[in-house]
C-alpha atoms as a PDB file:
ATOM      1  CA  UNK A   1      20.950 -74.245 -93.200  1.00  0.00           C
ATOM      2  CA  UNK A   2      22.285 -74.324 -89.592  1.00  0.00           C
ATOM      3  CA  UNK A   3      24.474 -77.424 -89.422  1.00  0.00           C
ATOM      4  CA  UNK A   4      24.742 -78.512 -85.613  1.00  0.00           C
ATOM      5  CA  UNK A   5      27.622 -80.364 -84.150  1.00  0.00           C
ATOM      6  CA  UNK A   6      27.575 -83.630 -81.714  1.00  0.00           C
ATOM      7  CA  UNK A   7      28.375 -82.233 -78.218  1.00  0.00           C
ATOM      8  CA  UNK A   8      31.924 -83.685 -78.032  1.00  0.00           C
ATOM      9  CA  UNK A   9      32.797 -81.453 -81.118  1.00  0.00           C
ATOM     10  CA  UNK A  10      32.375 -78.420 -80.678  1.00  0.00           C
ATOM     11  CA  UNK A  11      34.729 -78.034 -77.521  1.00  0.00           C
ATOM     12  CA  UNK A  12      37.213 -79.909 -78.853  1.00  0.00           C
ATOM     13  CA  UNK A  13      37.196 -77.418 -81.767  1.00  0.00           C
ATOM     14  CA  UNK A  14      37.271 -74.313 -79.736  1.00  0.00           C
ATOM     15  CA  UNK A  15      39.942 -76.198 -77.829  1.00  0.00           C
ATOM     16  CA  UNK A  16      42.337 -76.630 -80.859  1.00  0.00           C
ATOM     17  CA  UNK A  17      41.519 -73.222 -82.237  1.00  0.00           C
ATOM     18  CA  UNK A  18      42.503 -71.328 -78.804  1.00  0.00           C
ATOM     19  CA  UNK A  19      45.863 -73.768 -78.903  1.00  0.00           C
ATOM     20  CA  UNK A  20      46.433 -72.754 -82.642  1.00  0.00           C
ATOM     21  CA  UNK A  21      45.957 -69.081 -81.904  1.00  0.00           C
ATOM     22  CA  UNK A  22      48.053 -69.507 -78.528  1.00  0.00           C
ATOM     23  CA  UNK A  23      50.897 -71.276 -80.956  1.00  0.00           C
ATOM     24  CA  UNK A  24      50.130 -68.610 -83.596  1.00  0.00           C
ATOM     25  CA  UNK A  25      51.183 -65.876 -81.634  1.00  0.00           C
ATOM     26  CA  UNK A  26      53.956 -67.325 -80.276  1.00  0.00           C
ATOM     27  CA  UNK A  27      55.625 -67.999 -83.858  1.00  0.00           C
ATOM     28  CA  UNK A  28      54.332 -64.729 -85.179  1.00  0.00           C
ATOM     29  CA  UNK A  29      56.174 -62.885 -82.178  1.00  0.00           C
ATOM     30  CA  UNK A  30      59.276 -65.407 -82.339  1.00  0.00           C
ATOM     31  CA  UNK A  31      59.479 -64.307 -86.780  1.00  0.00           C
ATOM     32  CA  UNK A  32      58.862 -60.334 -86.335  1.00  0.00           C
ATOM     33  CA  UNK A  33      61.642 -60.642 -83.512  1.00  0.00           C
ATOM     34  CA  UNK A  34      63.939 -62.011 -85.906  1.00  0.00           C
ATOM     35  CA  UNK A  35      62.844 -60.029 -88.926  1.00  0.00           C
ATOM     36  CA  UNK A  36      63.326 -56.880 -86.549  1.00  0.00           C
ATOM     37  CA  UNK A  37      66.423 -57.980 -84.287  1.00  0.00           C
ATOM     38  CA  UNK A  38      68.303 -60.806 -85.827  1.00  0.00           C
ATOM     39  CA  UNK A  39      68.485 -60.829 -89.628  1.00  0.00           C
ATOM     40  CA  UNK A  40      69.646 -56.853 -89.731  1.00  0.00           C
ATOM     41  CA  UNK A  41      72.541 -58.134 -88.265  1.00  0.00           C
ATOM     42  CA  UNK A  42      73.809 -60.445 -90.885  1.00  0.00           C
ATOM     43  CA  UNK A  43      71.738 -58.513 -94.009  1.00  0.00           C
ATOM     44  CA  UNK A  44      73.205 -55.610 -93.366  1.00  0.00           C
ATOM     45  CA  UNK A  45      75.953 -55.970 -95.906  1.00  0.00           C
ATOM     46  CA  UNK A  46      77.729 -58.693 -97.950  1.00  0.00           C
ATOM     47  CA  UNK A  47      80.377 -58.942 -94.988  1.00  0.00           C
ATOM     48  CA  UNK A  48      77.893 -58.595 -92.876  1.00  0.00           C
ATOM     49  CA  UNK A  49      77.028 -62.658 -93.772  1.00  0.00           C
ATOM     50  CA  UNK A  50      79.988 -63.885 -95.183  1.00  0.00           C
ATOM     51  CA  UNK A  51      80.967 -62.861 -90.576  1.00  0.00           C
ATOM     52  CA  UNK A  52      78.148 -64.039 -89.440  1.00  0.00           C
ATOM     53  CA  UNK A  53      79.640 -67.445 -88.465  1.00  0.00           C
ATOM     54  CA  UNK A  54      79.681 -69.309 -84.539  1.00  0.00           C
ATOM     55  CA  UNK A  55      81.912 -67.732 -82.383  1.00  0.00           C
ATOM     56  CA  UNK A  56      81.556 -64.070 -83.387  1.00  0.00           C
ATOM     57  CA  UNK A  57      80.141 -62.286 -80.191  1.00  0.00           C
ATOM     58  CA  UNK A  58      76.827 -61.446 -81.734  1.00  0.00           C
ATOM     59  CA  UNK A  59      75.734 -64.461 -83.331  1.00  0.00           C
ATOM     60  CA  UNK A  60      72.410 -65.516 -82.819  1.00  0.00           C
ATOM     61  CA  UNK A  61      70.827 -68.815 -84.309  1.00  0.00           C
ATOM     62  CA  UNK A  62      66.938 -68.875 -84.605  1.00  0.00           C
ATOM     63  CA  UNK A  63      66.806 -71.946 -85.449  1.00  0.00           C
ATOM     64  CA  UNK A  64      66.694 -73.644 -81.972  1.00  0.00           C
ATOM     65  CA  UNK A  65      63.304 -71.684 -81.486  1.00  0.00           C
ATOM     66  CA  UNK A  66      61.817 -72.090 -84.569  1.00  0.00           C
ATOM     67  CA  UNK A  67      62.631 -75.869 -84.657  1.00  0.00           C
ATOM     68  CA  UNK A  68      60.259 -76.979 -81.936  1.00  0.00           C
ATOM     69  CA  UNK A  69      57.344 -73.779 -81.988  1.00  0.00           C
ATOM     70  CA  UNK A  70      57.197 -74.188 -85.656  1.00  0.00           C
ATOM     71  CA  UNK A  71      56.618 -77.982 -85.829  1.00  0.00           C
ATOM     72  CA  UNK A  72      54.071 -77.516 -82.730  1.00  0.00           C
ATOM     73  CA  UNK A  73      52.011 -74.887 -84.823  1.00  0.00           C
ATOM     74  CA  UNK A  74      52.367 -77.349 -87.683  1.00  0.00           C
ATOM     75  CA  UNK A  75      50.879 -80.020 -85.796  1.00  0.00           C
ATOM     76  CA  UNK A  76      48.420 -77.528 -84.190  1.00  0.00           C
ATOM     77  CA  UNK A  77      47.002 -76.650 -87.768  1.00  0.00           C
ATOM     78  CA  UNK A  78      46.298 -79.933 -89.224  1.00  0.00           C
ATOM     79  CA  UNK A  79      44.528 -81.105 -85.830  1.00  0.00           C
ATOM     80  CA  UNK A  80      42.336 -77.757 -86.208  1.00  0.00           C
ATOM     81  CA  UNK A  81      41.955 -77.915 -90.100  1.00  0.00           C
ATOM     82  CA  UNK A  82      40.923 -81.970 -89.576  1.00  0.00           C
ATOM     83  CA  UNK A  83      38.797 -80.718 -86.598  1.00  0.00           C
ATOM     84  CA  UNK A  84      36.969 -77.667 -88.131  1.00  0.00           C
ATOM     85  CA  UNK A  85      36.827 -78.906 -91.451  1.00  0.00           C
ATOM     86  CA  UNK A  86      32.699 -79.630 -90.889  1.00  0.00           C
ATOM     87  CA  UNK A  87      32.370 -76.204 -88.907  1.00  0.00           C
ATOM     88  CA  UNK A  88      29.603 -74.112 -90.105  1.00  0.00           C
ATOM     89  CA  UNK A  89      30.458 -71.136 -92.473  1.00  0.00           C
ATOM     90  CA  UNK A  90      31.939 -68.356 -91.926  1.00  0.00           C
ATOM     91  CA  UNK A  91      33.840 -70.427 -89.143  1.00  0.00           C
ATOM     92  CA  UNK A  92      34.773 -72.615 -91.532  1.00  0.00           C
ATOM     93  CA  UNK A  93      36.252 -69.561 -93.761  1.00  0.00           C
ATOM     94  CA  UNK A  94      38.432 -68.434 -91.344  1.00  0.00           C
ATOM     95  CA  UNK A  95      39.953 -72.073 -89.865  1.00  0.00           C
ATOM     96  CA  UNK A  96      40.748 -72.426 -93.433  1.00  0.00           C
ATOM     97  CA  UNK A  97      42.770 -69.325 -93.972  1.00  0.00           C
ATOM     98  CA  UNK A  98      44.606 -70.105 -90.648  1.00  0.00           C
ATOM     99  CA  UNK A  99      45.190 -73.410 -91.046  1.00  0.00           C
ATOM    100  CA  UNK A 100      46.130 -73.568 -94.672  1.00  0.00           C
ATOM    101  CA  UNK A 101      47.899 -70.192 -94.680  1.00  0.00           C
ATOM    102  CA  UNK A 102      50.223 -71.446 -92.005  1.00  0.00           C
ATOM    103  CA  UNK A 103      51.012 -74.791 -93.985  1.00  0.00           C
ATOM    104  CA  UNK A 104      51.878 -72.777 -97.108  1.00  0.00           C
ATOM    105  CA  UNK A 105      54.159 -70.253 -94.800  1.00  0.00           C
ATOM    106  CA  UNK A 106      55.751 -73.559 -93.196  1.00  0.00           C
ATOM    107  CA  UNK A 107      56.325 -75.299 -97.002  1.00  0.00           C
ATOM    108  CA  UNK A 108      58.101 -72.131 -97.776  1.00  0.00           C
ATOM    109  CA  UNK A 109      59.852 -71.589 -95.339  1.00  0.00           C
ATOM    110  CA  UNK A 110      61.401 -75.550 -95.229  1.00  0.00           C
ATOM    111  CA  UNK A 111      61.748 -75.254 -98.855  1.00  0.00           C
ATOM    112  CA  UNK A 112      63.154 -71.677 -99.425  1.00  0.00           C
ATOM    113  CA  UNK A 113      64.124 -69.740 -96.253  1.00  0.00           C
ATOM    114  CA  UNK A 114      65.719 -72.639 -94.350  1.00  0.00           C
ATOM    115  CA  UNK A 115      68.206 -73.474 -96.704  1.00  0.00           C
ATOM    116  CA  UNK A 116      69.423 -70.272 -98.436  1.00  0.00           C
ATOM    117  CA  UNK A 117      70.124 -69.011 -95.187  1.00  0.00           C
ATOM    118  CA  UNK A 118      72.714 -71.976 -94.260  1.00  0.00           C
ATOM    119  CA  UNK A 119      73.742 -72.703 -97.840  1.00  0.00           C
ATOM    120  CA  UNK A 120      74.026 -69.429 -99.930  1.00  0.00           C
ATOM    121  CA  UNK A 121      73.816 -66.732 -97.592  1.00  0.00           C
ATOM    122  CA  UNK A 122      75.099 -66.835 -94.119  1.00  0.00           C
ATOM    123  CA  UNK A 123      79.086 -67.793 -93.369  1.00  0.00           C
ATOM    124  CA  UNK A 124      81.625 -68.784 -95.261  1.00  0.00           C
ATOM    125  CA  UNK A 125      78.651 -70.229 -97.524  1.00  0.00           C
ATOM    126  CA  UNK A 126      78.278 -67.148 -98.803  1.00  0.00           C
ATOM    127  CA  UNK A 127      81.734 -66.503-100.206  1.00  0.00           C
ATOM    128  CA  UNK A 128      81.144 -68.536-102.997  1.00  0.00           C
ATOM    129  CA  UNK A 129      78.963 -65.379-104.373  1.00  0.00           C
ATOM    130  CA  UNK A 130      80.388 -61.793-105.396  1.00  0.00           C
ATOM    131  CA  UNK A 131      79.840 -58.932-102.860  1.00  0.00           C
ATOM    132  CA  UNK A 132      77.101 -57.688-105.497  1.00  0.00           C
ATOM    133  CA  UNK A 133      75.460 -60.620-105.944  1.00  0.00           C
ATOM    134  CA  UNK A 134      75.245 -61.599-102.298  1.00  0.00           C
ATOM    135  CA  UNK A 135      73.561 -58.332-101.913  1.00  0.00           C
ATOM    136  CA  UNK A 136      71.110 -58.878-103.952  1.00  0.00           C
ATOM    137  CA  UNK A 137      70.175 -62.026-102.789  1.00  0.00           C
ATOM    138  CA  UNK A 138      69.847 -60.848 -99.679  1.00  0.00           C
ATOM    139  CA  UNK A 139      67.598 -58.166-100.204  1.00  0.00           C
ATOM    140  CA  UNK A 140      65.345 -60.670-101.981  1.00  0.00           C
ATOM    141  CA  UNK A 141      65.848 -62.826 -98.842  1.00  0.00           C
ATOM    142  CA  UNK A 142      64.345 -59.667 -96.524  1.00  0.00           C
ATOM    143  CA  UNK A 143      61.758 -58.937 -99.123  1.00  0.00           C
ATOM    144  CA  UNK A 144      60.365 -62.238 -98.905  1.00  0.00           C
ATOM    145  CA  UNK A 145      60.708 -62.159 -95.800  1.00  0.00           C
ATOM    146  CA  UNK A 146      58.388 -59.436 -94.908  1.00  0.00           C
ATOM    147  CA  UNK A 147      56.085 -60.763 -97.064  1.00  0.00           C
ATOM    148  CA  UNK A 148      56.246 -63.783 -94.983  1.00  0.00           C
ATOM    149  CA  UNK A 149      55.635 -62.114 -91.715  1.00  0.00           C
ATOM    150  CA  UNK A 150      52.854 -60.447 -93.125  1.00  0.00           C
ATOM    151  CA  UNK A 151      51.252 -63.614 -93.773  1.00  0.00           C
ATOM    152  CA  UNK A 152      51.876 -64.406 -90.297  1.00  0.00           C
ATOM    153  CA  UNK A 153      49.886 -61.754 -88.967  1.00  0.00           C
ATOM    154  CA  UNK A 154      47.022 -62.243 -91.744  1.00  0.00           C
ATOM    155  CA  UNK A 155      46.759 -65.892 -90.269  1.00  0.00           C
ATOM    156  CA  UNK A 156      47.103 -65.317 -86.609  1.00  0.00           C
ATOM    157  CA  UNK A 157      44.392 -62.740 -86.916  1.00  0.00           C
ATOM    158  CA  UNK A 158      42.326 -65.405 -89.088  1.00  0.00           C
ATOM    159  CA  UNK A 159      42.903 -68.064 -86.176  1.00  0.00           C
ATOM    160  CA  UNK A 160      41.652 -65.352 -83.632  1.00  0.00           C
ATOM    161  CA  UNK A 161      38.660 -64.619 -85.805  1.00  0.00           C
ATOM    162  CA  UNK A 162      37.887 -67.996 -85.877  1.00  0.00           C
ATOM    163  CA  UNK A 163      38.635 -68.550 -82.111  1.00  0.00           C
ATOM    164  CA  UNK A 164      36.027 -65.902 -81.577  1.00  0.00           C
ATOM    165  CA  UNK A 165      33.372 -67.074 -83.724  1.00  0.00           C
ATOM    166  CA  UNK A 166      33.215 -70.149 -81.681  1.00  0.00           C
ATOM    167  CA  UNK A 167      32.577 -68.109 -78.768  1.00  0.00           C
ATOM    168  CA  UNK A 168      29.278 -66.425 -80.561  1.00  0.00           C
ATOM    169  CA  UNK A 169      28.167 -69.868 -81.613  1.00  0.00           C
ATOM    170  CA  UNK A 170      28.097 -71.140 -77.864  1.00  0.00           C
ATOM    171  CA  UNK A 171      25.830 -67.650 -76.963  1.00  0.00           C
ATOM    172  CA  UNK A 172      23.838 -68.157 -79.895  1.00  0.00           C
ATOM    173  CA  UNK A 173      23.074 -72.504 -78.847  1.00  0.00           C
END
């Protein structure tokens, strides 16, 4: 069954998922920067983080980016997920996996990532640990990490899978 949209809808959904993809790639490319550039800085080594504190020449905070793209794609991906949520399948599939997929990433990240960086791991914060044991949480921290960015990727390709599909339902109108 061939479920067919009114004609304000449809645009408005290819709209949202080009902006989600657009918003997408730009948080994707802002995380594997960091993953690549920033956090072998301070992961390097217990002293590494205990250093890595304002002030020392190569500090770099992340969070000034991530605070406004991440809370745009956040916003981006409920509008879509609200917007495509009567999309025909597999269109539907994929706005799903985006949409969704990036809400989970963003929960974890505000509830893990966020604060074990500023409160366990980075500074003088993470003194309070021994040499081994900051180690080892911050090779969990990468780990997760890359898992993380993976996920990134998986749903930025999703978005632009989706994105496209909306493109071959216009041809096939």
């Amino acid at each position: 069954m061939t479920q067919t949209y009114p004609p304000h809808v449809k645009p408005f959904l290819q709209l949202m998922l080009f902006i989600l993809a657009f918003c997408m790639g730009i948080e994707t490319g802002g995380a594997t920067f960091v993953m690549v550039v920033a956090f072998p800085v301070w992961t390097a080594s217990a002293e590494a983080a205990t250093g890595f504190v304002h002030g020392v020449r190569y500090h770099f905070e992340e969070g000034a980016f991530f605070m406004y793209s991440t809370s745009l794609t956040m916003l981006t991906s409920v509008i879509t997920l609200i917007a495509g949520w009567r999309a025909p399948s597999p269109m539907r599939t994929w706005i799903l996996i985006a949409t969704i997929g990036f809400i989970i990433v963003f929960a974890w990240s505000i509830l893990y990532f966020i604060p074990i960086q500023d409160t366990a791991l980075k500074g003088p914060a993470g003194a309070k640990f021994s040499p081994q044991e900051l180690e080892t949480k911050l090779g969990t921290f990468v780990q997760l990490n890359y898992l993380r960015i993976a996920m990134l990727w998986i749903f930025l390709g999703a978005s632009l899978h989706a994105l496209r599909l909306t493109y071959k339902s216009y041809s096939s109108d």
